[in-house]
Protein backbone atom coordinates (compact mmCIF):
# COMPACT_ATOMS: atom_id res chain seq x y z
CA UNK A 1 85.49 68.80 33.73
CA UNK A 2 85.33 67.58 37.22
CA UNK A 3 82.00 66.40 39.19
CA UNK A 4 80.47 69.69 41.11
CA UNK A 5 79.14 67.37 43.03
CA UNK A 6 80.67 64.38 44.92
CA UNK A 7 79.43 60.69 43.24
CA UNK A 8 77.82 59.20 46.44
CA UNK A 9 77.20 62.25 48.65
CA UNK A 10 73.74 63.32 49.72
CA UNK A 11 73.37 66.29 47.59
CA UNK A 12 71.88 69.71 50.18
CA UNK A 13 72.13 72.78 48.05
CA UNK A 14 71.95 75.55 50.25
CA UNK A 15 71.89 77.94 46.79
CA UNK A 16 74.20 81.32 47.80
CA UNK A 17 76.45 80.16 45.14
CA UNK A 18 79.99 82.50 44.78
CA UNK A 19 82.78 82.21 42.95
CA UNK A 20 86.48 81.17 43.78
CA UNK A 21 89.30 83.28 42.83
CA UNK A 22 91.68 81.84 40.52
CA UNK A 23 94.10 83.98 41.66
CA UNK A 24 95.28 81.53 44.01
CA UNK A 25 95.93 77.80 43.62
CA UNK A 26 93.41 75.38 44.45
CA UNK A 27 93.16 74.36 47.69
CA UNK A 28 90.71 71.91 50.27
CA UNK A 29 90.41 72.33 54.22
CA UNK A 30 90.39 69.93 56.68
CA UNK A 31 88.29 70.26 59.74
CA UNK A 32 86.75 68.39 62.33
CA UNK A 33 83.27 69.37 63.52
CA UNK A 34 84.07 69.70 67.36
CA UNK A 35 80.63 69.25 68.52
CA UNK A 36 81.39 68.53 71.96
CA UNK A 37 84.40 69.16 74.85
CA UNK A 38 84.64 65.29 75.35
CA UNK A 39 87.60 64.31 77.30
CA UNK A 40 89.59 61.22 78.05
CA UNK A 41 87.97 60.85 81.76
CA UNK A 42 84.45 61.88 80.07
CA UNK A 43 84.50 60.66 76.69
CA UNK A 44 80.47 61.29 74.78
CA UNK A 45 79.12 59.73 72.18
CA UNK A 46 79.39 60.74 68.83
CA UNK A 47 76.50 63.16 67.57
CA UNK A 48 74.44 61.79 64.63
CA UNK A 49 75.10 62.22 61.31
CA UNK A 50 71.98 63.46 60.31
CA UNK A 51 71.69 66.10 63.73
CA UNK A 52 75.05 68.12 61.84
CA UNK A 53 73.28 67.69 58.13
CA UNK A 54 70.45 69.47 59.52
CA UNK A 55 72.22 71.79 61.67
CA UNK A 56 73.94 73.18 58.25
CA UNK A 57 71.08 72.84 56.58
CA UNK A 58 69.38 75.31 59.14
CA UNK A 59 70.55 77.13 61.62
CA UNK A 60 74.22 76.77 60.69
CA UNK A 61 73.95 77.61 57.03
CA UNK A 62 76.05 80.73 57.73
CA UNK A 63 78.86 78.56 58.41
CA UNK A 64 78.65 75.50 56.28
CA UNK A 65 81.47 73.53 54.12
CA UNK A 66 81.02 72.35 51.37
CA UNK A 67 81.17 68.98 53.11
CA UNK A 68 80.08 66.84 55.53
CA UNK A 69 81.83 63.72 55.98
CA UNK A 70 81.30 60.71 58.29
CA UNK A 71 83.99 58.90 58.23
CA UNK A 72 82.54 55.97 60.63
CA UNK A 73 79.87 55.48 57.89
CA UNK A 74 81.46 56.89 54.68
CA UNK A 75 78.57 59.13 54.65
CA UNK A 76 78.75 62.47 52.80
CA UNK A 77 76.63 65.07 52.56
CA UNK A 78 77.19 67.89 50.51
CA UNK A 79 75.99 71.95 50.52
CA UNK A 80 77.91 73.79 48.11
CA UNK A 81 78.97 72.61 44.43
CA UNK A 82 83.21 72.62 44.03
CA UNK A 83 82.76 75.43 41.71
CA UNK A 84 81.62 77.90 44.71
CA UNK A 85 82.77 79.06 47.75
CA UNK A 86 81.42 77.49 51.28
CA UNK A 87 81.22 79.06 54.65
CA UNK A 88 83.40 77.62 57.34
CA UNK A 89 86.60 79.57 57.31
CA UNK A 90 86.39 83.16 59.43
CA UNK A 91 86.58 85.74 56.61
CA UNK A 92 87.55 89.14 58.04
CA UNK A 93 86.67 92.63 55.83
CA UNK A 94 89.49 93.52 53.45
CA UNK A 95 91.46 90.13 54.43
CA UNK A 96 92.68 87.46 52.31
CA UNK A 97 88.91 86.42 51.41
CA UNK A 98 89.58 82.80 52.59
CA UNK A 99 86.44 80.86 52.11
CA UNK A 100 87.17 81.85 48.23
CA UNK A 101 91.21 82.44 48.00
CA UNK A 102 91.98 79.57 45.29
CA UNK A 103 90.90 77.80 42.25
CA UNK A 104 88.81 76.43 44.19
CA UNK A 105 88.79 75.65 48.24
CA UNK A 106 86.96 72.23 48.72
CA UNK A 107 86.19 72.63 52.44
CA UNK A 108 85.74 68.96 54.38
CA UNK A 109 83.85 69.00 58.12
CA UNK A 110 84.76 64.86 59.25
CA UNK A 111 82.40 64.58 62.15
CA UNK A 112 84.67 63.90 64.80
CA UNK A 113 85.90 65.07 68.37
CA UNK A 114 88.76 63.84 70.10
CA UNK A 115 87.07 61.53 72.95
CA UNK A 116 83.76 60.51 71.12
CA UNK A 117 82.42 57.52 72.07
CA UNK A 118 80.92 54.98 68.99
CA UNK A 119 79.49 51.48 69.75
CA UNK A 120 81.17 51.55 73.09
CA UNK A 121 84.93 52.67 71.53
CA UNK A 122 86.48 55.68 72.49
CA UNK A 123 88.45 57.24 69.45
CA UNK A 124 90.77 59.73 70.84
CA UNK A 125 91.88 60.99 67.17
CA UNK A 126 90.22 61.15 63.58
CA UNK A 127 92.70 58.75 62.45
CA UNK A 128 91.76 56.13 64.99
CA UNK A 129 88.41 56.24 62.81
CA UNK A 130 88.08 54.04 60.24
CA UNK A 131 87.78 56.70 58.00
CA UNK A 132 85.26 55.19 55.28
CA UNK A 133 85.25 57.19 52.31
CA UNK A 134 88.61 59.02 52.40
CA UNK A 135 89.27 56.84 49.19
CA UNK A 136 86.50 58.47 47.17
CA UNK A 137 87.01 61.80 49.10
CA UNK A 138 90.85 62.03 47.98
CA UNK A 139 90.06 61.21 44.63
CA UNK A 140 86.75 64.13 44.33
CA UNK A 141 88.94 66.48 45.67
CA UNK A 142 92.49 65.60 43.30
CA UNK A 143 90.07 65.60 40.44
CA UNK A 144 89.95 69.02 41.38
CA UNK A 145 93.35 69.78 40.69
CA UNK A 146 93.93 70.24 44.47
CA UNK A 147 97.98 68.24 44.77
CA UNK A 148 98.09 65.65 47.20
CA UNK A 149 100.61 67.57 50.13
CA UNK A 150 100.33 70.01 53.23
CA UNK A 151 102.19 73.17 52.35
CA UNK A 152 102.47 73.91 56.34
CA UNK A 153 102.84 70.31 57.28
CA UNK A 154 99.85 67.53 58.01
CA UNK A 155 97.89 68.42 61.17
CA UNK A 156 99.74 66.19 63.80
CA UNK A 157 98.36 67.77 67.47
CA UNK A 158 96.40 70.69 67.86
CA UNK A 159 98.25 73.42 67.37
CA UNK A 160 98.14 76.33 65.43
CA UNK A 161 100.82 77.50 62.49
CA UNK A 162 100.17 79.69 59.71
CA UNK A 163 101.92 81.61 57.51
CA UNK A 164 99.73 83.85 55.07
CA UNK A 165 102.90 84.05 52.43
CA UNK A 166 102.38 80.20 52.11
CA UNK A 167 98.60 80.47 51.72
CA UNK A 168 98.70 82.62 49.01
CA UNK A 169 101.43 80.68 46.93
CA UNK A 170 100.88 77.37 47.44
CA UNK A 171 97.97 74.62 46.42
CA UNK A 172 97.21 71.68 48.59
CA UNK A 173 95.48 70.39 51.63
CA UNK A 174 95.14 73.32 54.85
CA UNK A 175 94.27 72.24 58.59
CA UNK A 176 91.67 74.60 59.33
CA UNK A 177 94.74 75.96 61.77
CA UNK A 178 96.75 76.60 59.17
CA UNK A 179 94.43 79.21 57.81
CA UNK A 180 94.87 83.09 57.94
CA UNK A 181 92.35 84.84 60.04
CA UNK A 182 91.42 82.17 62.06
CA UNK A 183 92.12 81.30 65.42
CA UNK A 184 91.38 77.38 65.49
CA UNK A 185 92.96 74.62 66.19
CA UNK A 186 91.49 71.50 64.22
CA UNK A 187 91.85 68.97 63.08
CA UNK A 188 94.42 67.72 65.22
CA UNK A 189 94.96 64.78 62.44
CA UNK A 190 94.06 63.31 59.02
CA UNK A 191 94.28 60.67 57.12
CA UNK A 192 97.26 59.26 54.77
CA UNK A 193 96.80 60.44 50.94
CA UNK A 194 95.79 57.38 49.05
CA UNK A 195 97.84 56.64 45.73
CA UNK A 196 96.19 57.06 42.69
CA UNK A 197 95.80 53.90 40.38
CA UNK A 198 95.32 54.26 36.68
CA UNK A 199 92.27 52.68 34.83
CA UNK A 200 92.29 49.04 33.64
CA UNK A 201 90.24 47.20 31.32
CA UNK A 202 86.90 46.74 33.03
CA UNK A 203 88.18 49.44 36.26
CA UNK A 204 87.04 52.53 37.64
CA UNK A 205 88.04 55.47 35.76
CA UNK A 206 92.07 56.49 36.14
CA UNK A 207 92.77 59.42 38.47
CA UNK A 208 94.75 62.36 37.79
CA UNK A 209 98.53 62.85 38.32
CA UNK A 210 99.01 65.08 41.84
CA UNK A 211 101.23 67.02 38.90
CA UNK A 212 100.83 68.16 35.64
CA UNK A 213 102.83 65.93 33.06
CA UNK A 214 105.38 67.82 30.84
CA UNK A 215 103.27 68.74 28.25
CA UNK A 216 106.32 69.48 25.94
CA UNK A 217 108.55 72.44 24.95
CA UNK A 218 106.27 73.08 21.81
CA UNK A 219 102.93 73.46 23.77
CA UNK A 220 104.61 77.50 25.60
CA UNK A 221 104.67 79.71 22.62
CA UNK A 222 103.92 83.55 22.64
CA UNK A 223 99.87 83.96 23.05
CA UNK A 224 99.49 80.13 24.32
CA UNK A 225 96.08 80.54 26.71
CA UNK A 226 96.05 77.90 29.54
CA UNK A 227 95.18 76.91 33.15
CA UNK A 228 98.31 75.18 33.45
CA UNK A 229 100.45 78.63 32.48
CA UNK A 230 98.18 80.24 35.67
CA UNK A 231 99.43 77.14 37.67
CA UNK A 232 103.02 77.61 36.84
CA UNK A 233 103.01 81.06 37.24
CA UNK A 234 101.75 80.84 40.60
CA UNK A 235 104.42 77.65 41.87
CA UNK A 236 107.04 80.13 40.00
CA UNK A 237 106.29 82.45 42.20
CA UNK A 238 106.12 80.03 45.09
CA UNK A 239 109.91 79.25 44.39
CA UNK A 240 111.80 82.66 44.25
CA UNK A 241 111.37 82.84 40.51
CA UNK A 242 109.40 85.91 40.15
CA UNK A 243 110.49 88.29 37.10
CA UNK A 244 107.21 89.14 36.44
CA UNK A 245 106.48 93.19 35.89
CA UNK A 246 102.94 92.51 36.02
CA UNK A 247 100.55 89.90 38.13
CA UNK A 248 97.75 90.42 34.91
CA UNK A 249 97.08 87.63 32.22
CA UNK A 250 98.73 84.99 34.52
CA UNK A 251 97.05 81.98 31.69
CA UNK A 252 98.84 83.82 28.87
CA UNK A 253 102.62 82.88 28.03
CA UNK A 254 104.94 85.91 27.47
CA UNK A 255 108.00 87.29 27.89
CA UNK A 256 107.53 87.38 32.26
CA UNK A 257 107.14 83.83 31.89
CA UNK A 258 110.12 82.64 30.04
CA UNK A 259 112.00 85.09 32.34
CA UNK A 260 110.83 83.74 35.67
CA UNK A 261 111.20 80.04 33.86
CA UNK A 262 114.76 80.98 33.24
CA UNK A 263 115.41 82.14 36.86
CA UNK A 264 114.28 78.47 37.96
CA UNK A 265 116.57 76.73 35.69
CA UNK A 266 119.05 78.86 37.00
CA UNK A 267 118.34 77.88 40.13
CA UNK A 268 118.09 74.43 39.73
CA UNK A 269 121.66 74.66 37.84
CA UNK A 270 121.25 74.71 34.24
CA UNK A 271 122.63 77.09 32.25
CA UNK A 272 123.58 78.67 28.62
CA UNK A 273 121.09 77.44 26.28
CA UNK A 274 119.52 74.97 28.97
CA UNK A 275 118.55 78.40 30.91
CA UNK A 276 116.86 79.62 28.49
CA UNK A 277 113.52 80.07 30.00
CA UNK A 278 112.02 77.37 27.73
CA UNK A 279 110.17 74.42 30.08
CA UNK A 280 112.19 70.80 30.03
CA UNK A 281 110.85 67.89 30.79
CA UNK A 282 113.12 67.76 33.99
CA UNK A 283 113.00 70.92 35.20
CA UNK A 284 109.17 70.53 34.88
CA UNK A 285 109.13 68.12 37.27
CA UNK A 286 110.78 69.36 39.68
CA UNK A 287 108.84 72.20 39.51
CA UNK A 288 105.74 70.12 40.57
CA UNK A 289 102.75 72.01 38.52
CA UNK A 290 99.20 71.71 39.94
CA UNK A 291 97.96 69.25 37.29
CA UNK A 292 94.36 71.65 36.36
């Protein structure tokens, strides 16, 4: 099982543990801590580090993520384990629950405003940063079995799109304005995904696929129990493939499955026997499966 806690971050339980709701895929949030209206005629410098660990350690605990990342430093600090929601999304009664709507929903605050001033450079956007850390950030978070793409598009300006159909069907990285219920804008931009390298003799340990291998036609019988039926269920769903007559047992393979499988093959082309709602290696990957 993954790390609860990031390798290298400065570990600040806050306690208040919840659960996530497997529901929904797994997701992580980008946002940008916003800490002051800098502009390109006033630019300020950057608030410490340590004044926004203690600010969610305190005062802001009501709103924390689950991290804090520097990403002049490659400082972390962390207040919530993976395994339990944070606090930073808006979460309005009888909504969409968003702080929790996922596997789990890793939720990333880079200290950063657009016009902060560091050593006497201006950094109009996060990317300008040197972003220390996004290496072993990406990685935490994949390991996580959140895929490495933007269902609504990487943040590129601040602006706000959302579409609440997406949110609920899809796993991957959110801009905290891509979120349903909330009215913000961040983070206006983010860093590249960084490839994942396998192990080598004497390396780090490999990282996991974005997507789920095939794990072969043998492993979906009647009964078959699994995380990785949940996740194709759900990116089923995501596609138009629903012939499901009930959204209960999603980890269990049955009859709803091969049905919904067979409407995919369909739609990818295949037919007679090759329809026949039994998982191939290359309609698998097209399907791209959450690897979990």
């Amino acid at each position: 099982m993954p790390d609860i806690w990031m390798q290298g971050a400065v570990m600040v339980d806050l306690g208040d543990h919840a659960p996530c709701d497997p529901a929904f895929p797994a997701k992580a949030i980008a946002h940008i801590t916003a800490d002051r209206n800098a502009s390109a005629e006033a630019p300020e410098d950057l608030v410490p580090f340590d004044n926004l660990k203690s600010f969610f350690t305190l005062g802001g605990k009501g709103m924390a993520p689950h991290l804090l990342w520097d990403p002049f430093t490659g400082a972390f600090a962390q207040f919530f384990p993976a395994s339990s929601r944070s606090k930073s999304l808006d979460d309005r009664p009888g909504g969409t629950r968003t702080n929790r709507a996922g596997e789990v929903v890793i939720q990333i605050e880079a200290l950063f405003f657009p016009h902060c001033r560091v050593n006497g450079r201006i950094f109009t956007r996060l990317t300008d940063t040197p972003c220390k850390g996004w290496r072993e950030l990406n990685t935490w978070v994949r390991s996580w079995g959140v895929p490495d793409t933007w269902p609504m598009g990487p943040p590129t300006g601040f602006t706000s799109v959302r579409s609440p159909g997406v949110w609920r069907s899809q796993g991957g990285w959110y801009a905290h304005a891509h979120v349903p219920e909330n009215n913000h804008v961040d983070p206006g931009s983010w860093p590249a995904f960084v490839p994942g390298q396998p192990s080598v003799p004497g390396g780090g340990p490999a990282v996991r696929p974005t997507f789920k291998p095939f794990p072969g036609s043998s492993f979906f019988l009647d009964g078959r129990k699994s995380p990785i039926i949940a996740a194709m269920h759900r990116r089923l769903v995501a596609e138009g493939c629903d012939r499901y007559q009930s959204s209960g047992d999603i980890e269990v393979w049955g009859a709803g499955d091969a049905r919904s499988y067979a409407a995919w093959q369909r739609k990818l082309g295949f037919a007679g026997s090759d329809a026949n709602g039994i998982p191939g290696r290359s309609s698998w990957d097209r399907l791209h499966v959450p690897n979990v």
